[in-house]
Protein backbone atom coordinates (compact mmCIF):
# COMPACT_ATOMS: atom_id res chain seq x y z
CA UNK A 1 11.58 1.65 28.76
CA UNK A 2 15.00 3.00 28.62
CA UNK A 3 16.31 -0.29 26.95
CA UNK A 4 13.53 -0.12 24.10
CA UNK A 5 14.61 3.38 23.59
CA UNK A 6 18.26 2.37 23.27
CA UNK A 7 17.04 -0.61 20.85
CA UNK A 8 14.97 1.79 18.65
CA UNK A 9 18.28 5.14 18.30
CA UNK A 10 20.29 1.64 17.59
CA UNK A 11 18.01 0.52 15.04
CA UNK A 12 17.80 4.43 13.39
CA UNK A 13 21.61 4.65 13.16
CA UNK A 14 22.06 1.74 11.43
CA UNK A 15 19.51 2.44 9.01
CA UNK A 16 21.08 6.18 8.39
CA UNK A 17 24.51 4.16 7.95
CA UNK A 18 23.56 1.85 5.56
CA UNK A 19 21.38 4.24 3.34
CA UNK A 20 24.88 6.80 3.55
CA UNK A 21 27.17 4.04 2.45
CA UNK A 22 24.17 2.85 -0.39
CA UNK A 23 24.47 6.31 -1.64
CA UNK A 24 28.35 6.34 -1.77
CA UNK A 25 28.56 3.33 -3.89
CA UNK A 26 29.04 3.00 -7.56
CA UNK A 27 25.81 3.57 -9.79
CA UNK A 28 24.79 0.90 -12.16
CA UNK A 29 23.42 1.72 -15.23
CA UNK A 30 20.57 0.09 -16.87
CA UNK A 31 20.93 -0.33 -20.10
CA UNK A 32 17.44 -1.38 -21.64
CA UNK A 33 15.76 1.50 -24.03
CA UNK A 34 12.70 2.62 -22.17
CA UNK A 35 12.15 6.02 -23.79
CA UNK A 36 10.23 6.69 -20.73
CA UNK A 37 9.91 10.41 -19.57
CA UNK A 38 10.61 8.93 -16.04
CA UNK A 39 13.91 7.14 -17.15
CA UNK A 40 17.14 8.69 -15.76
CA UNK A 41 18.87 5.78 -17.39
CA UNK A 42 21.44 5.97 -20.51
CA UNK A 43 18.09 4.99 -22.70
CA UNK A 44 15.20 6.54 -20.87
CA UNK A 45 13.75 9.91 -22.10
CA UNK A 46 14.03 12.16 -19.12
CA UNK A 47 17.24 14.25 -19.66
CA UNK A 48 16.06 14.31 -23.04
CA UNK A 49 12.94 15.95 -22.73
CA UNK A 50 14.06 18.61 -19.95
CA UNK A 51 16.84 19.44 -22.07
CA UNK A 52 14.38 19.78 -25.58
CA UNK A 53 11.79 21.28 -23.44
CA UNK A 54 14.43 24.28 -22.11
CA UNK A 55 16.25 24.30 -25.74
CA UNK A 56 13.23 24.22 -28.62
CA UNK A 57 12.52 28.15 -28.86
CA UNK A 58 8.60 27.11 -30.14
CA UNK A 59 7.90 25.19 -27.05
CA UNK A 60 8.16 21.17 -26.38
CA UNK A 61 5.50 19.19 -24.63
CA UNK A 62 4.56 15.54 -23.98
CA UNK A 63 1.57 13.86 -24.71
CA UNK A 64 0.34 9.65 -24.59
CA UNK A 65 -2.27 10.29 -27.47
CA UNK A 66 -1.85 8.35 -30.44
CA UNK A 67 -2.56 9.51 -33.84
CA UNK A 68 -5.97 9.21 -34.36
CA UNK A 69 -6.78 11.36 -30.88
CA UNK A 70 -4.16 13.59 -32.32
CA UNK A 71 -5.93 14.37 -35.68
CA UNK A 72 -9.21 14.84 -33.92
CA UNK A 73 -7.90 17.71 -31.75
CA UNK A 74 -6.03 18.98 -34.61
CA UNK A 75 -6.47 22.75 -34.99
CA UNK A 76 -5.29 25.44 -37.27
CA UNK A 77 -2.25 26.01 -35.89
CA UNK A 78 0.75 23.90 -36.82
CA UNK A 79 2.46 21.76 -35.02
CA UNK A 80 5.45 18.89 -35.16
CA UNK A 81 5.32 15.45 -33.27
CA UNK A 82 7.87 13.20 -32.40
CA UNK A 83 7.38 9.48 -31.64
CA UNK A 84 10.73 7.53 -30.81
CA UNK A 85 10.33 3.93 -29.78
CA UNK A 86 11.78 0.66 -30.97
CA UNK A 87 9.92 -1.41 -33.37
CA UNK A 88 7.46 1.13 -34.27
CA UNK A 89 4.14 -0.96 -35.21
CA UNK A 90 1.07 1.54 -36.58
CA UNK A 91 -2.23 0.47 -37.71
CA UNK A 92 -4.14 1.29 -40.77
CA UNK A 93 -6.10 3.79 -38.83
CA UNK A 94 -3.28 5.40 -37.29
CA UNK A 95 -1.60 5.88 -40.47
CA UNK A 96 -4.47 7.27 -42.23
CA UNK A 97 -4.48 9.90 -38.92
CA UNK A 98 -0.46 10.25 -40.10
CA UNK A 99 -1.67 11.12 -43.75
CA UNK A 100 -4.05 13.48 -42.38
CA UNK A 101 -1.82 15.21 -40.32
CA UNK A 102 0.51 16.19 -42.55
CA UNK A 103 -1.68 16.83 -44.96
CA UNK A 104 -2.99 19.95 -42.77
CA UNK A 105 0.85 21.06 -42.90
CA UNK A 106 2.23 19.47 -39.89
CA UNK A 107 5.21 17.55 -39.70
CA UNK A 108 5.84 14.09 -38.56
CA UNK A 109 9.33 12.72 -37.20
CA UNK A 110 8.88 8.70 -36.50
CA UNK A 111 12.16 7.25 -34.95
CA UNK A 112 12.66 3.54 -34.78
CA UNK A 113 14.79 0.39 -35.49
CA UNK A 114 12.17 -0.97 -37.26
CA UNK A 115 8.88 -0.01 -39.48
CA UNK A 116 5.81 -2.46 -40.30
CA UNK A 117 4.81 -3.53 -43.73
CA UNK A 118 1.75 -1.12 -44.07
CA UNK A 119 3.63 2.02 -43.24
CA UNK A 120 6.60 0.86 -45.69
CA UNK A 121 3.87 0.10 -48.47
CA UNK A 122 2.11 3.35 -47.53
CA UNK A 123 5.39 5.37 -48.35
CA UNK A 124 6.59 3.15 -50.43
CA UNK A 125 10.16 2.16 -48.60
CA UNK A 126 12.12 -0.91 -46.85
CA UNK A 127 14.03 -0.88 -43.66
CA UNK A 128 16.36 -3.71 -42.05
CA UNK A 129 15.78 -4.41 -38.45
CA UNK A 130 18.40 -4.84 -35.95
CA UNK A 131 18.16 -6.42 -32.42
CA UNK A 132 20.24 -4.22 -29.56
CA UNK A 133 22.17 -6.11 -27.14
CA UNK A 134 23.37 -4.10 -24.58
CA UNK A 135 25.64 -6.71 -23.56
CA UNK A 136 27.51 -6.23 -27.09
CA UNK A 137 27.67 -2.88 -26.76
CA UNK A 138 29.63 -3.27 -23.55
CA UNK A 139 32.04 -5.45 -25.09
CA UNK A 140 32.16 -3.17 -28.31
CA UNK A 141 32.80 0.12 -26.12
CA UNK A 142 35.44 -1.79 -23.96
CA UNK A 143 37.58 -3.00 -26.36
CA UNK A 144 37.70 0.19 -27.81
CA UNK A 145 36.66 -1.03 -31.84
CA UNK A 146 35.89 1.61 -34.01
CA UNK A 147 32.83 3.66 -34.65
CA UNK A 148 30.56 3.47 -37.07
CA UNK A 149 30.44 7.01 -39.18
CA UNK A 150 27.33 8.80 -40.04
CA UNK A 151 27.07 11.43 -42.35
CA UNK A 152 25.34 14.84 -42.48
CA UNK A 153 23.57 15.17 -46.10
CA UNK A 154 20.84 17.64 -45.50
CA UNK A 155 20.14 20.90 -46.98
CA UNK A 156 24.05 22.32 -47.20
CA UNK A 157 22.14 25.61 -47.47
CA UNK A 158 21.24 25.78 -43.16
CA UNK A 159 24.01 22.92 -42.26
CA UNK A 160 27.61 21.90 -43.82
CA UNK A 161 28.21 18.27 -44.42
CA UNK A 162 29.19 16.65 -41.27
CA UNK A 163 30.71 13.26 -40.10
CA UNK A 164 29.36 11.84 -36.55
CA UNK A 165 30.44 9.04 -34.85
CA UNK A 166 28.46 6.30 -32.99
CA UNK A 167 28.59 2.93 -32.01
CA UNK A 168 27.44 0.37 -34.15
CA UNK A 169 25.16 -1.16 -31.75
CA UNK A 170 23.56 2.34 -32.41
CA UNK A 171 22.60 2.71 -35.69
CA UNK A 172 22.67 -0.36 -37.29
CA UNK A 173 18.97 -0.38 -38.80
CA UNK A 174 19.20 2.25 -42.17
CA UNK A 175 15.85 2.90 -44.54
CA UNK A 176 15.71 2.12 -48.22
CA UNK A 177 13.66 4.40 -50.30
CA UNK A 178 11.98 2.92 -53.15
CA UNK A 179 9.54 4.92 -55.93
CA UNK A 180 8.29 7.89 -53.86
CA UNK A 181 10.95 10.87 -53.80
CA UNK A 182 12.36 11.18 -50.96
CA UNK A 183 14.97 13.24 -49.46
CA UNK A 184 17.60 11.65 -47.28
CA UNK A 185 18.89 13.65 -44.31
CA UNK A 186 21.80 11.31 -43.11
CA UNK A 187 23.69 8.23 -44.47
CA UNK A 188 26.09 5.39 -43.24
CA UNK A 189 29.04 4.12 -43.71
CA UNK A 190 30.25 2.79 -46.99
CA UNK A 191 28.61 1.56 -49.07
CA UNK A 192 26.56 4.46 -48.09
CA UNK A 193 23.12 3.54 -46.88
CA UNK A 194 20.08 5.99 -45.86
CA UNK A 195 19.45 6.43 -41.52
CA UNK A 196 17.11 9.50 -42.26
CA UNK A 197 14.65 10.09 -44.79
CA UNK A 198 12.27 13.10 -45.08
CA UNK A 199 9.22 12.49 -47.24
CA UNK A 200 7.02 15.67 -48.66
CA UNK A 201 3.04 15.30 -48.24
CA UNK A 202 0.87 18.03 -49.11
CA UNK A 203 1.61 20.49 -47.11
CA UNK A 204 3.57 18.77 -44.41
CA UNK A 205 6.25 16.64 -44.34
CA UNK A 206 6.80 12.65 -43.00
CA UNK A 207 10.59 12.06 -41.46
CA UNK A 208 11.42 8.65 -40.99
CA UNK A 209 14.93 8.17 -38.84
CA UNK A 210 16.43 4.58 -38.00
CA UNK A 211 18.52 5.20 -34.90
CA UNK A 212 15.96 5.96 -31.67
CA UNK A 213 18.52 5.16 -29.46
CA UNK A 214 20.36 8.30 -30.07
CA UNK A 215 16.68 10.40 -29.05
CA UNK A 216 17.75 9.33 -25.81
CA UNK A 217 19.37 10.85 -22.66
CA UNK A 218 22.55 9.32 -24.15
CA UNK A 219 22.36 10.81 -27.18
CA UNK A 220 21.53 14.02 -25.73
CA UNK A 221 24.47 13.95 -23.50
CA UNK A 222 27.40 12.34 -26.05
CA UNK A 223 29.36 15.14 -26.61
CA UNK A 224 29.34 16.55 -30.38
CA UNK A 225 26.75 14.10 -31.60
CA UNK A 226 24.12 15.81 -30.05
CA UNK A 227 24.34 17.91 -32.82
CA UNK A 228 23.45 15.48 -34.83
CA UNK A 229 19.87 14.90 -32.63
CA UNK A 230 19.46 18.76 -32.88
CA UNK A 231 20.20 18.87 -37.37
CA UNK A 232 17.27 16.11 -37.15
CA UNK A 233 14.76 17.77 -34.96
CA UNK A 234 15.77 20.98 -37.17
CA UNK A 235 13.33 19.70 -39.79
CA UNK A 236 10.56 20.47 -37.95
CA UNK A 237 11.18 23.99 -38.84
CA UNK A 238 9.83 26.91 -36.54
CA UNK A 239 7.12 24.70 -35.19
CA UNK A 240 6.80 23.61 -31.83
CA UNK A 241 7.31 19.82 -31.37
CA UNK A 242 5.04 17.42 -29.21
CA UNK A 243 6.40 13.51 -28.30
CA UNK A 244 3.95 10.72 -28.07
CA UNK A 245 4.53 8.10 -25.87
CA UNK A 246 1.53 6.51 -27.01
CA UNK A 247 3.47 3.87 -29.07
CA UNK A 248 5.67 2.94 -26.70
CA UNK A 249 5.76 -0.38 -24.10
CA UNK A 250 3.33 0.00 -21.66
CA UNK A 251 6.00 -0.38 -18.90
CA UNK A 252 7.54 2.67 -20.08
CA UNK A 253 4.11 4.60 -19.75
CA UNK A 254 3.65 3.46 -15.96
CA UNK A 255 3.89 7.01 -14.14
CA UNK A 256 6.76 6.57 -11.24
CA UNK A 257 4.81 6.98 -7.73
CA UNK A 258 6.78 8.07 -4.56
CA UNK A 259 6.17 4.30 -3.45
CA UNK A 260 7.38 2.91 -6.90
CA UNK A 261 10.30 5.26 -7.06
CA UNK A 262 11.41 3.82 -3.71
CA UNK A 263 11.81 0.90 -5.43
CA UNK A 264 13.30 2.06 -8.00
CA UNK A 265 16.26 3.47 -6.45
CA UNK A 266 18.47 0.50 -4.95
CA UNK A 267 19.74 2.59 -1.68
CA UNK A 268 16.09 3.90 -1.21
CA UNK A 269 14.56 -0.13 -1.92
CA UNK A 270 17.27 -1.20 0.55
CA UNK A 271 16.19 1.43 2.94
CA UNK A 272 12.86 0.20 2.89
CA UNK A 273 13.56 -3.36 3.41
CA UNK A 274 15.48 -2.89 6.11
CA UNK A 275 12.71 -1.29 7.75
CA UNK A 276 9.90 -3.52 7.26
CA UNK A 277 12.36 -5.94 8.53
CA UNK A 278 13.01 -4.37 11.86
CA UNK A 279 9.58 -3.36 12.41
CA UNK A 280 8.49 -7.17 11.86
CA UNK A 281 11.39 -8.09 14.50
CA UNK A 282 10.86 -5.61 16.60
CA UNK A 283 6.91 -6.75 17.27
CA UNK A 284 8.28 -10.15 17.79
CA UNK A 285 10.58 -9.48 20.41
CA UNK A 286 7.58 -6.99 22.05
CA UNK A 287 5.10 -9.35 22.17
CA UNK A 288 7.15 -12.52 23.99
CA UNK A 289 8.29 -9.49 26.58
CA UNK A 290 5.03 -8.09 27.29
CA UNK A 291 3.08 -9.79 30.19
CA UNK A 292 -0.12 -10.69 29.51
CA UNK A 293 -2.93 -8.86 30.66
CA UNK A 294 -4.33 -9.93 34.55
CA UNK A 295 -7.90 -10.08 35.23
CA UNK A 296 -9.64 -8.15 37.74
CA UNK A 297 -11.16 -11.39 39.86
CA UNK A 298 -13.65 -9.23 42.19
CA UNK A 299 -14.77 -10.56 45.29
CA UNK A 300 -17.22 -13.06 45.46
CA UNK A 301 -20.96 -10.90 46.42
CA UNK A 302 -22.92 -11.94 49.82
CA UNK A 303 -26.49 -12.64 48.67
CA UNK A 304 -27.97 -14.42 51.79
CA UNK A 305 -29.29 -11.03 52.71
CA UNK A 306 -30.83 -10.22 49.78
CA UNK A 307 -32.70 -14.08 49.74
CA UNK A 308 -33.75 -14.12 52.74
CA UNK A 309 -35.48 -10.30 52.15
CA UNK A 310 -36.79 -11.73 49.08
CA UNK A 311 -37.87 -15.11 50.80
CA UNK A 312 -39.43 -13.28 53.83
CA UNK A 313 -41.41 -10.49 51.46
CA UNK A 314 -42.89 -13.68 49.78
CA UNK A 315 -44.01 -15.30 53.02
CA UNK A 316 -45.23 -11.58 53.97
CA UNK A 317 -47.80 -11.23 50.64
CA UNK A 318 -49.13 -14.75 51.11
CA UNK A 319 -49.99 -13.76 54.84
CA UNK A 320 -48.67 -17.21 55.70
CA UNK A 321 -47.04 -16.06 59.48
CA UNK A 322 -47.54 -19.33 60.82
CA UNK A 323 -45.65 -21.34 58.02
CA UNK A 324 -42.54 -18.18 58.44
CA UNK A 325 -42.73 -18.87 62.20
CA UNK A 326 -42.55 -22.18 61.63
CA UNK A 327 -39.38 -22.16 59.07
CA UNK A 328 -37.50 -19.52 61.86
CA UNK A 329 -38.09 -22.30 64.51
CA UNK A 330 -36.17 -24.85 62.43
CA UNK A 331 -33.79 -22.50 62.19
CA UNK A 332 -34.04 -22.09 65.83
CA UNK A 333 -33.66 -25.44 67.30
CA UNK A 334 -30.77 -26.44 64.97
CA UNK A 335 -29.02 -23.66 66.88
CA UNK A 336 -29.53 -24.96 69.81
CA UNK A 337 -28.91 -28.34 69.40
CA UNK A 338 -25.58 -27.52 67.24
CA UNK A 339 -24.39 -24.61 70.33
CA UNK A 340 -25.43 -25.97 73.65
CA UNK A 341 -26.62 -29.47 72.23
CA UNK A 342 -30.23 -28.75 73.61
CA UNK A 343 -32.78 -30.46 71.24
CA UNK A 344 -36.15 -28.82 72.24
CA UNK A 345 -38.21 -30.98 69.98
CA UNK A 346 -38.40 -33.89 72.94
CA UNK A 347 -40.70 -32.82 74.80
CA UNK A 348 -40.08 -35.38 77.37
CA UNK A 349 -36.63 -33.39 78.19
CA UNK A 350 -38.20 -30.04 78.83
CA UNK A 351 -37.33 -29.41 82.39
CA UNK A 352 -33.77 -30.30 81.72
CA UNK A 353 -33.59 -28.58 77.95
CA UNK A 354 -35.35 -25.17 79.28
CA UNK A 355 -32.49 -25.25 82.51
CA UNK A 356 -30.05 -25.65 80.20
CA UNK A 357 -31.15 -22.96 77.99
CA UNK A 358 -31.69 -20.81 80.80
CA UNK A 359 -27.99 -21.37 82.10
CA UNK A 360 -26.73 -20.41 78.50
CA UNK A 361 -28.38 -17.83 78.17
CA UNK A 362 -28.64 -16.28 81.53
CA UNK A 363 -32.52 -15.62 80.88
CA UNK A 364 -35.43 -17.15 83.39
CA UNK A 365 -36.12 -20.30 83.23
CA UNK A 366 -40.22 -20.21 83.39
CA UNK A 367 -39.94 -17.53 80.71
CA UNK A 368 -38.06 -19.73 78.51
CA UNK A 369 -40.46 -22.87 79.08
CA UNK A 370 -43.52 -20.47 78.63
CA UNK A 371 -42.63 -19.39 75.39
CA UNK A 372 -41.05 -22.42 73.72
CA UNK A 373 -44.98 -24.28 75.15
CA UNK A 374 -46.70 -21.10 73.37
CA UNK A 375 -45.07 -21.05 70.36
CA UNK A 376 -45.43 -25.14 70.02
CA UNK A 377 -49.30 -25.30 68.98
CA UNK A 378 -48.42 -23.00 66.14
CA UNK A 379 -45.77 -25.09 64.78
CA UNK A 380 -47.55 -28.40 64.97
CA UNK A 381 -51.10 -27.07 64.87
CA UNK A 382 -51.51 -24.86 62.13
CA UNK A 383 -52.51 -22.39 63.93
CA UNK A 384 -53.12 -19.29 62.38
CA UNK A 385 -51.44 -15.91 63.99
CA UNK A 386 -51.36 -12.19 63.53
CA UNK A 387 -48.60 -10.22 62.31
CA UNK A 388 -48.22 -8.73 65.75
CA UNK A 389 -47.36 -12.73 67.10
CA UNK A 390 -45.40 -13.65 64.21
CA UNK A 391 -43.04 -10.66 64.88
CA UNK A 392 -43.57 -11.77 68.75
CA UNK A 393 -42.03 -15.24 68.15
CA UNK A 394 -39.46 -14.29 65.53
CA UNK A 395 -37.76 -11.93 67.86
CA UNK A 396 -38.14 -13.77 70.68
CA UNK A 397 -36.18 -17.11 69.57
CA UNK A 398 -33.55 -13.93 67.74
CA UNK A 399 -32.95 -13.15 71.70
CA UNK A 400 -32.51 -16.37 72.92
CA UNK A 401 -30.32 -17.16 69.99
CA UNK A 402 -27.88 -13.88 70.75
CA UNK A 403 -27.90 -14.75 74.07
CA UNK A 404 -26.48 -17.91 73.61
């Protein structure tokens, strides 16, 4: 026992080691947009939301509805909503809901790289499409290049013209406007080239914005450009702002359990591993060290008592004394012939068999010879007997027999 406890505080210190020096190493950052509200990476959501959720004096709340369960809960009461995903791909139905909404006097901010042809026709715009590589923006960022420059052009009245600076892995995707007016909110570079346009509809407004990857903890968290996140989200005026997630992948919807957050976190995955593993060895090693279990082999049970009661209760109800007496007298002369080697079934040798006996036994000789004569017609003439005999004879050759 004491050297399975010693195996086991062995086993827990190692584990506590290993998890301590997990947690001391370098972090690695995933770079992959998830604009998940359970992302703590550089392009998940969650920094972003818990700082727009503490910051947004109107209140700021997530939802997974899409825009047709949106419209049909649609109350009075005005409201802005946020989606921020790449490659934003809408329906006909859900931009009818989109129509709808603002209509009522709500406003709409969608953020992507990219739109689809029935939402550009609908408003009546173009947009380029860029793939991200986080892999080039690595190499951009570490050989220091540049930055692309984009430009404040909103109402001068609330905010002065302003130059921000991001990567161009960032914001390469800008918006065209076509027929409709529109009213762009930010350009890029030169030639300059709309990032942010804000369409009028009834009573509300549509805001289309080409950079999602700056509605992300990282653009949250880069210094003066969150301004730049904060001008945008201005638009939505005094109203308080809900983000769907209902457009994005469905990976990025997946709720993080305790189990799956284990696994999540490389230290905490390890952790777990490294358990399983030495619980797996550790039943090995118990089970070839255990002995096997030994049977209980009880001794073998004397039933010759119980047969010969049985046997003898048989003979008993059939009234059949005779045939008992004549089964004990077997029994009887075997005896004899196997302990003094007396055989009293030759007759001729009854003088010398009943003096032998007699010597054996130390009983009287005429006593033996007149009982062995008597109980002879009853074992070779059928004689039938009373209970009272039967017991007679029985007991009788039982004395001679303990004599012996």
């Amino acid at each position: 026992m004491k050297g399975n406890h010693l195996f086991i505080i062995c086993i827990a210190v190692f584990l506590l080691l290993m998890f301590a020096i997990e947690c001391r190493l370098p972090k690695k950052f995933v770079w992959a947009p998830s604009f998940s509200h359970y992302d703590k990476q550089p392009f998940g959501c969650a920094v972003f939301d818990s700082l727009l959720s503490t910051s947004l004096p109107k209140g700021y709340s997530l939802s997974r509805k899409t825009f047709y369960e949106l419209e049909q809960e649609d109350t009075i009461s005005r409201r802005g909503i946020l989606v921020a995903t790449n490659n934003l791909s809408l329906t006909d139905v859900d931009i009818e809901a989109i129509l709808k909404i603002a209509k009522r006097g709500n406003k709409i901010m969608l953020v992507s790289n990219s739109f689809n042809r029935n939402l550009e026709d609908t408003l009546d715009f173009n947009s380029s499409y860029s793939y991200f590589s986080p892999a080039l923006l690595k190499k951009y960022a570490a050989a220091s290049l540049e930055k692309d420059t984009l430009f404040w052009i909103g109402d001068s009245a609330a905010y002065p013209r302003q130059s921000f600076y991001f990567y161009p892995q960032l914001c390469s995707s800008y918006l065209v406007p076509d027929s409709l007016p529109a009213k762009v909110l930010a350009e890029k570079g030169i030639p300059s080239v709309p990032v942010a346009l804000s369409y009028p509809w009834e009573k509300g407004e549509i805001i289309l914005v080409s950079t999602p990857l700056l509605f992300t903890n990282y653009g949250v968290l880069d210094g003066k450009n969150a301004t730049y996140i904060f001008r945008l989200l201005s638009q939505m005026g005094d109203l308080p702002i809900v983000r769907t997630e209902g457009y994005m992948k469905q990976t990025g919807q997946i709720q993080m359990s305790p189990f799956r957050y284990f696994l999540s976190q490389r230290p905490l995955r390890w952790a777990l591993y490294l358990t399983m593993f030495t619980i797996i060895l550790f039943m090995v090693f118990t089970a070839r060290r255990r002995q096997r279990v030994i049977p209980v082999i009880h001794q073998p049970e004397n039933k010759s008592l119980e047969f010969t009661e049985l046997i003898g209760t048989l003979y008993f109800q059939k009234k059949d004394h005779a045939d008992l007496v004549h089964k004990k007298y077997i029994y009887f002369a075997e005896e004899l012939r196997r302990e003094i080697q007396v055989d009293i079934e030759e007759v001729a040798n009854d003088e010398h068999s009943f003096s032998r006996i007699a010597q054996k036994t130390g009983m009287n000789t005429e006593e033996i010879g007149e009982f062995i004569r008597s109980v002879r017609p009853v074992i070779y003439g059928g004689r039938t007997i009373s209970v009272e005999q039967m017991k007679y004879f029985i007991d009788k050759m039982n004395e001679i027999i303990d004599h012996i």
